[in-house]
PDB file of N, CA and C in Angstrom:
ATOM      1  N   UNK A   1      62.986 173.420  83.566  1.00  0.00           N
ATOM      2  CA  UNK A   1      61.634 173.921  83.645  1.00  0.00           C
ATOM      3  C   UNK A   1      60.617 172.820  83.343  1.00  0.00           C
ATOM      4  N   UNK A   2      60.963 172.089  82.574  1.00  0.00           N
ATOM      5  CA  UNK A   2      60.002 170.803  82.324  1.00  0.00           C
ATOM      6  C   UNK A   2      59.766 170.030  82.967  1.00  0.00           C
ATOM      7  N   UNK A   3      60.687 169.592  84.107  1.00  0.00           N
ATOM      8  CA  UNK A   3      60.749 168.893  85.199  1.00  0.00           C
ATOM      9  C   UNK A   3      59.930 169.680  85.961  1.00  0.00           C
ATOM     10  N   UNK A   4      60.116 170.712  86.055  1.00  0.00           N
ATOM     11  CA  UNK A   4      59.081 171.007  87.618  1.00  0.00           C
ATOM     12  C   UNK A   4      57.535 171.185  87.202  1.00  0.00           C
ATOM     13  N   UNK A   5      57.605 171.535  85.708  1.00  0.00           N
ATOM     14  CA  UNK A   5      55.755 171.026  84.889  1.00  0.00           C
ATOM     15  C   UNK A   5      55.391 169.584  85.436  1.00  0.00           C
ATOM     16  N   UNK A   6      56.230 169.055  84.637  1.00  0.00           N
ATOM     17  CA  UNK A   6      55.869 167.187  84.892  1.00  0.00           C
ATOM     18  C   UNK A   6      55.517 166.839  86.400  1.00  0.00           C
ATOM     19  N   UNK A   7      56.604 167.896  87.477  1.00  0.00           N
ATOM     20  CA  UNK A   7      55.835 167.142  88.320  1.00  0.00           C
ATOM     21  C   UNK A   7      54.362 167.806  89.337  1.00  0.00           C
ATOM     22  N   UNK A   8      54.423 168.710  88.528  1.00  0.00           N
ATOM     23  CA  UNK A   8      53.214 169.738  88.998  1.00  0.00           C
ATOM     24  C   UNK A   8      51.914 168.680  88.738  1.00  0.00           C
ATOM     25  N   UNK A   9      52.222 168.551  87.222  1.00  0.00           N
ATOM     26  CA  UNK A   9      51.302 167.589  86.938  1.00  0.00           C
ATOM     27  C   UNK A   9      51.130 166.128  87.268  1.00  0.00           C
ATOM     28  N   UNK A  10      52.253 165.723  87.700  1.00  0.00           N
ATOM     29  CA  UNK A  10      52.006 164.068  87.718  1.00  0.00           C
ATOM     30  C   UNK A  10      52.678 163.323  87.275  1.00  0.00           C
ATOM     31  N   UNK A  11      53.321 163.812  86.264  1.00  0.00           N
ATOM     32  CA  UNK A  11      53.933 162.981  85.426  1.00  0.00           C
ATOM     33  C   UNK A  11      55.299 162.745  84.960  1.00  0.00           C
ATOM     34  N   UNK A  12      56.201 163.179  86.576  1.00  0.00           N
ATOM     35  CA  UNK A  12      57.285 162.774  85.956  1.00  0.00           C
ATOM     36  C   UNK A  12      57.618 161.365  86.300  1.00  0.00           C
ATOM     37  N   UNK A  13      56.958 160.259  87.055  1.00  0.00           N
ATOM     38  CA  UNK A  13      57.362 159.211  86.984  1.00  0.00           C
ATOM     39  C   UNK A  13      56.941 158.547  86.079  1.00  0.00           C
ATOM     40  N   UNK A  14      55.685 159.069  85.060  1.00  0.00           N
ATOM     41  CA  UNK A  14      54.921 158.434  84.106  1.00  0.00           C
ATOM     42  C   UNK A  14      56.417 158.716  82.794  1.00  0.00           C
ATOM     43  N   UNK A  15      56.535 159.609  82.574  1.00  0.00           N
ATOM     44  CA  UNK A  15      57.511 160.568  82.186  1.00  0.00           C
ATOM     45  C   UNK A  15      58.937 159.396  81.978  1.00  0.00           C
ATOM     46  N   UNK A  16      59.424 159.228  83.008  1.00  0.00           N
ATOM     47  CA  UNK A  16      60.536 158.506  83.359  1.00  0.00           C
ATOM     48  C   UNK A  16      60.029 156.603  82.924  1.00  0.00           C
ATOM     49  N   UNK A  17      58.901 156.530  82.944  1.00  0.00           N
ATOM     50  CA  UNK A  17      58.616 155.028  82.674  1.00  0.00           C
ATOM     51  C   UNK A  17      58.662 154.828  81.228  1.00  0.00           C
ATOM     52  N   UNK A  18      58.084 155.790  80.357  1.00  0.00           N
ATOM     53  CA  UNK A  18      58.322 156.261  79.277  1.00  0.00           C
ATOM     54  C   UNK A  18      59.734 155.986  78.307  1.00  0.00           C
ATOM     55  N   UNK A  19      60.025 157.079  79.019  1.00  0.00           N
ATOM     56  CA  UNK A  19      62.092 156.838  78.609  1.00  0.00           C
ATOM     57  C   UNK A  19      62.266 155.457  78.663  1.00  0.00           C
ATOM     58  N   UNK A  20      62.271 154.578  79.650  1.00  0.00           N
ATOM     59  CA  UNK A  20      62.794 153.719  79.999  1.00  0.00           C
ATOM     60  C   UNK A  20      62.444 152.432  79.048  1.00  0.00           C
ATOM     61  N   UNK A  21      60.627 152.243  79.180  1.00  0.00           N
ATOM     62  CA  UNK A  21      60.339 151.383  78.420  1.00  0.00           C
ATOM     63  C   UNK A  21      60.731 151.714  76.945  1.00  0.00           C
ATOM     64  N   UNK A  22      61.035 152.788  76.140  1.00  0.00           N
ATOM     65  CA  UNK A  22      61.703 153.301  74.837  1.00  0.00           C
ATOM     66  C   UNK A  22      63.154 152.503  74.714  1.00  0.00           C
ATOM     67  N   UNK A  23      64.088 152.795  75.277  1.00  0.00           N
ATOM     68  CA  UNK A  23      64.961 152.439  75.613  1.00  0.00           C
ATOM     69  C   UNK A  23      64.968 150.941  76.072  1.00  0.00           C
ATOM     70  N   UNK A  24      63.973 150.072  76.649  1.00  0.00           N
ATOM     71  CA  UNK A  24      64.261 148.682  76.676  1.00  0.00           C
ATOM     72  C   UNK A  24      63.820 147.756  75.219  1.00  0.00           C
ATOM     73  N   UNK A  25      63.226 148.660  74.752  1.00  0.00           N
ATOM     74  CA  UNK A  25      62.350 148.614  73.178  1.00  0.00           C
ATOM     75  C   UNK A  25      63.520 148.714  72.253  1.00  0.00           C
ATOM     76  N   UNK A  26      64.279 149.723  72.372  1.00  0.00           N
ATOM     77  CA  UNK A  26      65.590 149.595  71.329  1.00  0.00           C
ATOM     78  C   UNK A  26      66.734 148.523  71.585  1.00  0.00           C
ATOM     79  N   UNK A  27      66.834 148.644  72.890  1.00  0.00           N
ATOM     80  CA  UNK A  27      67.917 147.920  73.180  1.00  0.00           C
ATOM     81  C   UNK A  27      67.177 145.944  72.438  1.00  0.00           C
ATOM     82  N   UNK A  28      66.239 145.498  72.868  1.00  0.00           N
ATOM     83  CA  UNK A  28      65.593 144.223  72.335  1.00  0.00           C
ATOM     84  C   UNK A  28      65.845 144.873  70.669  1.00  0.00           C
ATOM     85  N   UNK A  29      65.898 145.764  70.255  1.00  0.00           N
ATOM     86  CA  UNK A  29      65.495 145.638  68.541  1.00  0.00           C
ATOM     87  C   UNK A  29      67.348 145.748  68.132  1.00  0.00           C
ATOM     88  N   UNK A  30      68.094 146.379  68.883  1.00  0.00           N
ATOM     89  CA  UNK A  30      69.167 146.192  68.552  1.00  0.00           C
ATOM     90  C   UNK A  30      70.176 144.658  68.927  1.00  0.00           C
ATOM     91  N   UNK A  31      69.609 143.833  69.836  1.00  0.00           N
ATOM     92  CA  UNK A  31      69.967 142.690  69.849  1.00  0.00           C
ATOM     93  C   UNK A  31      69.313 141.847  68.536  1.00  0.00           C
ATOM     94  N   UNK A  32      68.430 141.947  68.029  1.00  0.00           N
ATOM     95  CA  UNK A  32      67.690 141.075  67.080  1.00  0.00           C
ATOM     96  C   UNK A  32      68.424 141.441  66.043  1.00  0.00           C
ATOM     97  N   UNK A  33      68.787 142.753  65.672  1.00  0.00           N
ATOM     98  CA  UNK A  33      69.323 143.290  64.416  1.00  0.00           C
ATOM     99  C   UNK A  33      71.018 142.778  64.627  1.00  0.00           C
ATOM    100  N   UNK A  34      71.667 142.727  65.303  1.00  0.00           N
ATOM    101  CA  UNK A  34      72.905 142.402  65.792  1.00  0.00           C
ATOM    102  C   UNK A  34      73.007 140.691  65.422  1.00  0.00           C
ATOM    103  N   UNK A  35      72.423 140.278  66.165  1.00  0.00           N
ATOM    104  CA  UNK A  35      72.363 138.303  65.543  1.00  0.00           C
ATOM    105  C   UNK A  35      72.112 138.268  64.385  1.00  0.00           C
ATOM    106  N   UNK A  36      70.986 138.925  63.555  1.00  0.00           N
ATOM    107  CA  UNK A  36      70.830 138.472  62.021  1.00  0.00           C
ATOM    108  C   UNK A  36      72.075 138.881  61.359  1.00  0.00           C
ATOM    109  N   UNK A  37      72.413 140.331  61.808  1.00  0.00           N
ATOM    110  CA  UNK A  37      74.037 140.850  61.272  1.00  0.00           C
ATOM    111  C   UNK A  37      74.608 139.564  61.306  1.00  0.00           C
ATOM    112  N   UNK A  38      74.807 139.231  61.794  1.00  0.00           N
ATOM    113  CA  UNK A  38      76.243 137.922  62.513  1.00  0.00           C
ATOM    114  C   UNK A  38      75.608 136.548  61.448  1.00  0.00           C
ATOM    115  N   UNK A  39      74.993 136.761  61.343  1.00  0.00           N
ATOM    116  CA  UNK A  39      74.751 135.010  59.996  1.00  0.00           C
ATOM    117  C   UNK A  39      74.377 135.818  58.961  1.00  0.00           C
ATOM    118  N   UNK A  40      74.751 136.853  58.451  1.00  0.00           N
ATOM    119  CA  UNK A  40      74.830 137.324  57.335  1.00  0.00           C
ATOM    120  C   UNK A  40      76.581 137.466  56.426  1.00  0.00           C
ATOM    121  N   UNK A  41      77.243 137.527  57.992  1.00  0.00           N
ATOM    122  CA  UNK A  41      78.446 138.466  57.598  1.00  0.00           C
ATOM    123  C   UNK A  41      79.457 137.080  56.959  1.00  0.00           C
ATOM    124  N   UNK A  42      80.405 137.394  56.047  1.00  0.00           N
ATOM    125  CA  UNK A  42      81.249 136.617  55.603  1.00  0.00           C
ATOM    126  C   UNK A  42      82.825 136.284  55.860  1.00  0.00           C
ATOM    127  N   UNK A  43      82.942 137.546  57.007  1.00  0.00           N
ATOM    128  CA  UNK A  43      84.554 137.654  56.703  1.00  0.00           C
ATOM    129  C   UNK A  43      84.600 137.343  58.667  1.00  0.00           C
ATOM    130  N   UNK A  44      85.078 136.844  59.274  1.00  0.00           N
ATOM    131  CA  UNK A  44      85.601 136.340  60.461  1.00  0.00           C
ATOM    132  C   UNK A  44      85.836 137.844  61.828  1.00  0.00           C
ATOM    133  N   UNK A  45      86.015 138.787  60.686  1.00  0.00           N
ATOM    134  CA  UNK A  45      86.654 139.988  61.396  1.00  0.00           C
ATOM    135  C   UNK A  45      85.275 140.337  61.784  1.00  0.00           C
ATOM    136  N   UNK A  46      84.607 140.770  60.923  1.00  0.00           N
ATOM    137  CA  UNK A  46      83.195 141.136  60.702  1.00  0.00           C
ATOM    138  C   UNK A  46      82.567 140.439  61.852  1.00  0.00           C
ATOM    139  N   UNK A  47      82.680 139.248  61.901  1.00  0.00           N
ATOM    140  CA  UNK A  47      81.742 138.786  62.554  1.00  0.00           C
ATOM    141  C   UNK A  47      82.061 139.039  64.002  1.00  0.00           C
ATOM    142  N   UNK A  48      83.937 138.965  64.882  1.00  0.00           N
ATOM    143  CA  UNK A  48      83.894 139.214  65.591  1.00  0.00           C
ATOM    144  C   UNK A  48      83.106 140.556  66.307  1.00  0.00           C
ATOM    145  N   UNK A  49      83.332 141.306  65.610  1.00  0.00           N
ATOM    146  CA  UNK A  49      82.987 143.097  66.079  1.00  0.00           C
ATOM    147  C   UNK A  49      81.847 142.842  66.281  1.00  0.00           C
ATOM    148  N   UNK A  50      80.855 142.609  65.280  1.00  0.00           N
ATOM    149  CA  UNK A  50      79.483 142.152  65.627  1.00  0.00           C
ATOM    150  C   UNK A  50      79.277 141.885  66.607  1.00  0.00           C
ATOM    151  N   UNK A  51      79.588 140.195  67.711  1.00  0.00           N
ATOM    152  CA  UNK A  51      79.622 139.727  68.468  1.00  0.00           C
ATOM    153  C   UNK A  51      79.679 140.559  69.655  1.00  0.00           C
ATOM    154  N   UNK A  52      81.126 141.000  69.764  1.00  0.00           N
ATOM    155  CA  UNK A  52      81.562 142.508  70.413  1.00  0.00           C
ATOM    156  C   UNK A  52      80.118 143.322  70.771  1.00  0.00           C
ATOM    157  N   UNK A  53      79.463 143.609  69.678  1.00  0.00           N
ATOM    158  CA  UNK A  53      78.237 144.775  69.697  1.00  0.00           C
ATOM    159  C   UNK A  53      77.639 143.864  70.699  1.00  0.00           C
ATOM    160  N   UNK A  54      76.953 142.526  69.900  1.00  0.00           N
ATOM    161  CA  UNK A  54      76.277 142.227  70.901  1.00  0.00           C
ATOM    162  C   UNK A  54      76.322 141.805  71.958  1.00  0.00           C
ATOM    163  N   UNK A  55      77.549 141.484  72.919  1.00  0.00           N
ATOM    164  CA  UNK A  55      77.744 141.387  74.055  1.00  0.00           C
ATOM    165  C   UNK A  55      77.207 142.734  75.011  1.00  0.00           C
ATOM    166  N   UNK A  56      77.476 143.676  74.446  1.00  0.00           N
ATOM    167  CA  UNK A  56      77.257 145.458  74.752  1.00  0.00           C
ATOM    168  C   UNK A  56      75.819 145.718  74.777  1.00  0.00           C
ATOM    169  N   UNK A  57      75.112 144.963  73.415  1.00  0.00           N
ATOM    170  CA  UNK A  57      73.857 144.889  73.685  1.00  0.00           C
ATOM    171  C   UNK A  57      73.104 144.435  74.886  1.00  0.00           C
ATOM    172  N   UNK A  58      73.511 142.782  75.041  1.00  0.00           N
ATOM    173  CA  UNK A  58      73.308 142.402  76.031  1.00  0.00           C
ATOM    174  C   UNK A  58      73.322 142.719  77.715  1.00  0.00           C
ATOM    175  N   UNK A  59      74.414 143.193  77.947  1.00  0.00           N
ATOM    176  CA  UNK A  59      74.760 144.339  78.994  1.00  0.00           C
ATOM    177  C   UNK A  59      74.088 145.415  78.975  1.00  0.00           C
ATOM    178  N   UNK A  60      73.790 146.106  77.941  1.00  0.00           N
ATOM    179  CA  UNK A  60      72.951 147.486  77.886  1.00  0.00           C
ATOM    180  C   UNK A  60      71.261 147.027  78.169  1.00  0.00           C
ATOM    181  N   UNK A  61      70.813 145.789  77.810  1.00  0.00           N
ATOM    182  CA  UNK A  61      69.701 145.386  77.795  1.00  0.00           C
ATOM    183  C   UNK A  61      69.601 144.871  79.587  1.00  0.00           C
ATOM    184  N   UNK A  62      70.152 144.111  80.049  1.00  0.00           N
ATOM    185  CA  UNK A  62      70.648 143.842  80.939  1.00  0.00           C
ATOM    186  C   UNK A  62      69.672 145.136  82.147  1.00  0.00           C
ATOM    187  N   UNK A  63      70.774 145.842  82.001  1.00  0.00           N
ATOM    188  CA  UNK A  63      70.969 147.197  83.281  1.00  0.00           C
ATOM    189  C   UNK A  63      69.996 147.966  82.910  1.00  0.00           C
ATOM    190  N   UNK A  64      69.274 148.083  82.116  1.00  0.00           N
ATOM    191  CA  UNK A  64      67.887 148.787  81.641  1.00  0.00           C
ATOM    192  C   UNK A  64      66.526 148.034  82.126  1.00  0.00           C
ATOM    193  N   UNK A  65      66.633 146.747  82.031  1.00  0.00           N
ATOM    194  CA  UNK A  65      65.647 146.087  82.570  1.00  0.00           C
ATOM    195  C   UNK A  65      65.746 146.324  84.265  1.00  0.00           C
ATOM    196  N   UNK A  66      67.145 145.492  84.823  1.00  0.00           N
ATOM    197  CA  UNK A  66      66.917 145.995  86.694  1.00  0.00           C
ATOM    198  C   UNK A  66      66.397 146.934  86.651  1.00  0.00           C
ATOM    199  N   UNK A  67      67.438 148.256  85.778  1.00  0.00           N
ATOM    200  CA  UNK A  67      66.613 149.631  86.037  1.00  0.00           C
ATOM    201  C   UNK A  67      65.503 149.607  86.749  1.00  0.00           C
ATOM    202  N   UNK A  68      64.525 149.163  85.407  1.00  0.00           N
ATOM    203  CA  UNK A  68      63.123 149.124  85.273  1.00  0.00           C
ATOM    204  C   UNK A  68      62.435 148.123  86.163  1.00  0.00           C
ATOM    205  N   UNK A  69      63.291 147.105  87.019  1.00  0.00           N
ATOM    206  CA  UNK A  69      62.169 146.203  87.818  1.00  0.00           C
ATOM    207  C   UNK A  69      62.026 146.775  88.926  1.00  0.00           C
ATOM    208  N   UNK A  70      63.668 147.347  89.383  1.00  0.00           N
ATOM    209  CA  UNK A  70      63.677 147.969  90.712  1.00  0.00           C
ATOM    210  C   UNK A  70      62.574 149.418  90.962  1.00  0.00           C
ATOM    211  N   UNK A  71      62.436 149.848  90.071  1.00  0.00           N
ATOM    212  CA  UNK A  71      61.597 150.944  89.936  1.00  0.00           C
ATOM    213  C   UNK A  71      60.352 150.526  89.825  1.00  0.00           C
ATOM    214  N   UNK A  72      59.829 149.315  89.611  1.00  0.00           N
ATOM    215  CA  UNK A  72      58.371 148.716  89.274  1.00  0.00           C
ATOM    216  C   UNK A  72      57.974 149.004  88.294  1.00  0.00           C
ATOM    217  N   UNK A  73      58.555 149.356  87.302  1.00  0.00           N
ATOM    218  CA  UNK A  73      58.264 149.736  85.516  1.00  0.00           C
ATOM    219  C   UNK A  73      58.014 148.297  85.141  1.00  0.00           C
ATOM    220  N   UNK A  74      58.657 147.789  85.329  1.00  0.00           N
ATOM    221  CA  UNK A  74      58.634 146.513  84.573  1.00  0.00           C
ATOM    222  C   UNK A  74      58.604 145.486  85.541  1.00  0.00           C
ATOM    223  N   UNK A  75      57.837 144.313  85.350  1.00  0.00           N
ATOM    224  CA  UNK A  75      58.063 142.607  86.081  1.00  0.00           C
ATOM    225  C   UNK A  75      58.207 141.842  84.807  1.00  0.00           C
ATOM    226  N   UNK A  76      59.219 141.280  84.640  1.00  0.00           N
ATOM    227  CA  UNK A  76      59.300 140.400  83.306  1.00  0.00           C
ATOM    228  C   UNK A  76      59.158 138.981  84.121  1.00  0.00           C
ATOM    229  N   UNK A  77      59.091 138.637  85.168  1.00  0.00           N
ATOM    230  CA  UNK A  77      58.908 137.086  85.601  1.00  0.00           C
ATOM    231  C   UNK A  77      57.298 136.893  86.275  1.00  0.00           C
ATOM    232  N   UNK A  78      56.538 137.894  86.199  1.00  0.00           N
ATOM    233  CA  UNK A  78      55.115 137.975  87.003  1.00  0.00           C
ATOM    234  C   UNK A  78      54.337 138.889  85.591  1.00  0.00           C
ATOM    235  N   UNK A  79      53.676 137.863  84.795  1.00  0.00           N
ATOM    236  CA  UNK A  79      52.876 138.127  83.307  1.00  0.00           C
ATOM    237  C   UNK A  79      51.842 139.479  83.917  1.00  0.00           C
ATOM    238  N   UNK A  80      50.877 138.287  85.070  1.00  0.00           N
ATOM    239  CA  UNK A  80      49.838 139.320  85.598  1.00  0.00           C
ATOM    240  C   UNK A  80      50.508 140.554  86.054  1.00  0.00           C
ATOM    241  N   UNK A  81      51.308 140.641  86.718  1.00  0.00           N
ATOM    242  CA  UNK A  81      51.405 141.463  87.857  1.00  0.00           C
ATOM    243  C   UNK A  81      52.179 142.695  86.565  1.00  0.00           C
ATOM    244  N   UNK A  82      52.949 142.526  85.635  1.00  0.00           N
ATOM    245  CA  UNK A  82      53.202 143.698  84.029  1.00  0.00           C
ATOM    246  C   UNK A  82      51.776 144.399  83.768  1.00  0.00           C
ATOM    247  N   UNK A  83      50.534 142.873  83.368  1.00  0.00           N
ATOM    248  CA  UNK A  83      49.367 143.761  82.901  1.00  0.00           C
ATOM    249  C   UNK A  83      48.799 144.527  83.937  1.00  0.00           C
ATOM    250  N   UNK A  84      48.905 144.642  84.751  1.00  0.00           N
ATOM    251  CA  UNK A  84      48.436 145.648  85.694  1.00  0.00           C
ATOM    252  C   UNK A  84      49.151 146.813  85.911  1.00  0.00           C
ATOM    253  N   UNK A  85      50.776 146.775  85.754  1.00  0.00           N
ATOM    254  CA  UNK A  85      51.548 147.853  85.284  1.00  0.00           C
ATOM    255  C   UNK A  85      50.987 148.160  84.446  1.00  0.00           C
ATOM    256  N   UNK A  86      50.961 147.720  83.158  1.00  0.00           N
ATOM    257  CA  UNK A  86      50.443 148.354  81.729  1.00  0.00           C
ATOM    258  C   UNK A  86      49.835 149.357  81.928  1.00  0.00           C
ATOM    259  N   UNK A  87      48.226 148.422  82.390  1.00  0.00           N
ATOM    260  CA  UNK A  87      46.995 149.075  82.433  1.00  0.00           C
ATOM    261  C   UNK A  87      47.041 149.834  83.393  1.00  0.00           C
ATOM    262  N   UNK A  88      47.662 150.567  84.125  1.00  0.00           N
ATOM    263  CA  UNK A  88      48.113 151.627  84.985  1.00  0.00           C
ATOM    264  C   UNK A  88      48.763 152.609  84.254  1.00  0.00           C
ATOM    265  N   UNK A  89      49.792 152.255  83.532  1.00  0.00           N
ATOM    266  CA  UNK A  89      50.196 153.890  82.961  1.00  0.00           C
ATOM    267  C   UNK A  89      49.015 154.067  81.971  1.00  0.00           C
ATOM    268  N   UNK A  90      47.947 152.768  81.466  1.00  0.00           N
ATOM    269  CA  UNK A  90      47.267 153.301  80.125  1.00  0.00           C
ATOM    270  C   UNK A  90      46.287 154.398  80.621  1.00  0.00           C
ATOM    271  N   UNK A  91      45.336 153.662  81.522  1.00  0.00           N
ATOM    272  CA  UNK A  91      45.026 154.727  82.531  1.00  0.00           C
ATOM    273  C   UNK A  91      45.162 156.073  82.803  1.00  0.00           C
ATOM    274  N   UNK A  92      46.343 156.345  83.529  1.00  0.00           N
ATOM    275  CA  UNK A  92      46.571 157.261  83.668  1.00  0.00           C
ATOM    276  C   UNK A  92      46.604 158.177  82.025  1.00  0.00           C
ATOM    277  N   UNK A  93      47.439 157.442  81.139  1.00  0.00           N
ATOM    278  CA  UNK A  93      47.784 158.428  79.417  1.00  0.00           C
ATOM    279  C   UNK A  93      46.007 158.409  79.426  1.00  0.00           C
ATOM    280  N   UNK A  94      45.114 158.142  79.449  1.00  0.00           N
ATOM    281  CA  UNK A  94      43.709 157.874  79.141  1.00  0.00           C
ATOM    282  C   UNK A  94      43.307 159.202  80.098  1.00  0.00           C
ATOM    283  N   UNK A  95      43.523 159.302  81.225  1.00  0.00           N
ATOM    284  CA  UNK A  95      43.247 160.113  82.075  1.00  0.00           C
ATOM    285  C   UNK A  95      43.790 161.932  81.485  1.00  0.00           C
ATOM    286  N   UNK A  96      44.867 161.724  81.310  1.00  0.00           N
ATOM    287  CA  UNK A  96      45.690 163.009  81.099  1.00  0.00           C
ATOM    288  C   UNK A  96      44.335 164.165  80.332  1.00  0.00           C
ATOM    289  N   UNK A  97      44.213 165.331  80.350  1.00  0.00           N
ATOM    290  CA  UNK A  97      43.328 166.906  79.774  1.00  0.00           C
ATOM    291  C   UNK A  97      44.321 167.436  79.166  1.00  0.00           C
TER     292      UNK A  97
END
């Protein structure tokens, strides 16, 4: 039922850009948290698994971004051509009654 609101209104691709950029937001905070893990840890075992994570990270970060370029959510190699994404969904959240 929410789906067919969102798109009554507009907003399920706003909706879906949402998710996505959330999700490329964790995945970057779980790589950062994953490396400091790894020069903290003391025991060899430890550190492999870690590593492990963050390879997974990397991959998960990875396939979330295409996700997001192929869809035009995101340009991470064209600065301008993001702020105009930006300022397009801000827009629109600015727009929303």
């Amino acid at each position: 039922m929410a789906g067919i609101i969102q798109n009554m209104a507009g907003m399920a691709d706003m909706t879906e850009q949402i998710i996505a950029t959330d999700l490329l937001i964790s995945s970057k905070n779980a790589i950062k948290n994953y490396a400091a893990a790894i020069t903290e840890t003391t025991t060899p075992e430890v550190t492999s698994i870690l590593r492990r994570q963050l390879d997974d990270a990397f991959d998960t970060h990875e396939k979330i971004s295409s996700y997001m370029m192929n869809k035009g959510y995101y340009n991470a190699f064209e600065p301008q051509a993001q702020m105009s994404i930006d300022r397009q969904a801000s827009e629109k959240i600015l727009n929303m009654n």
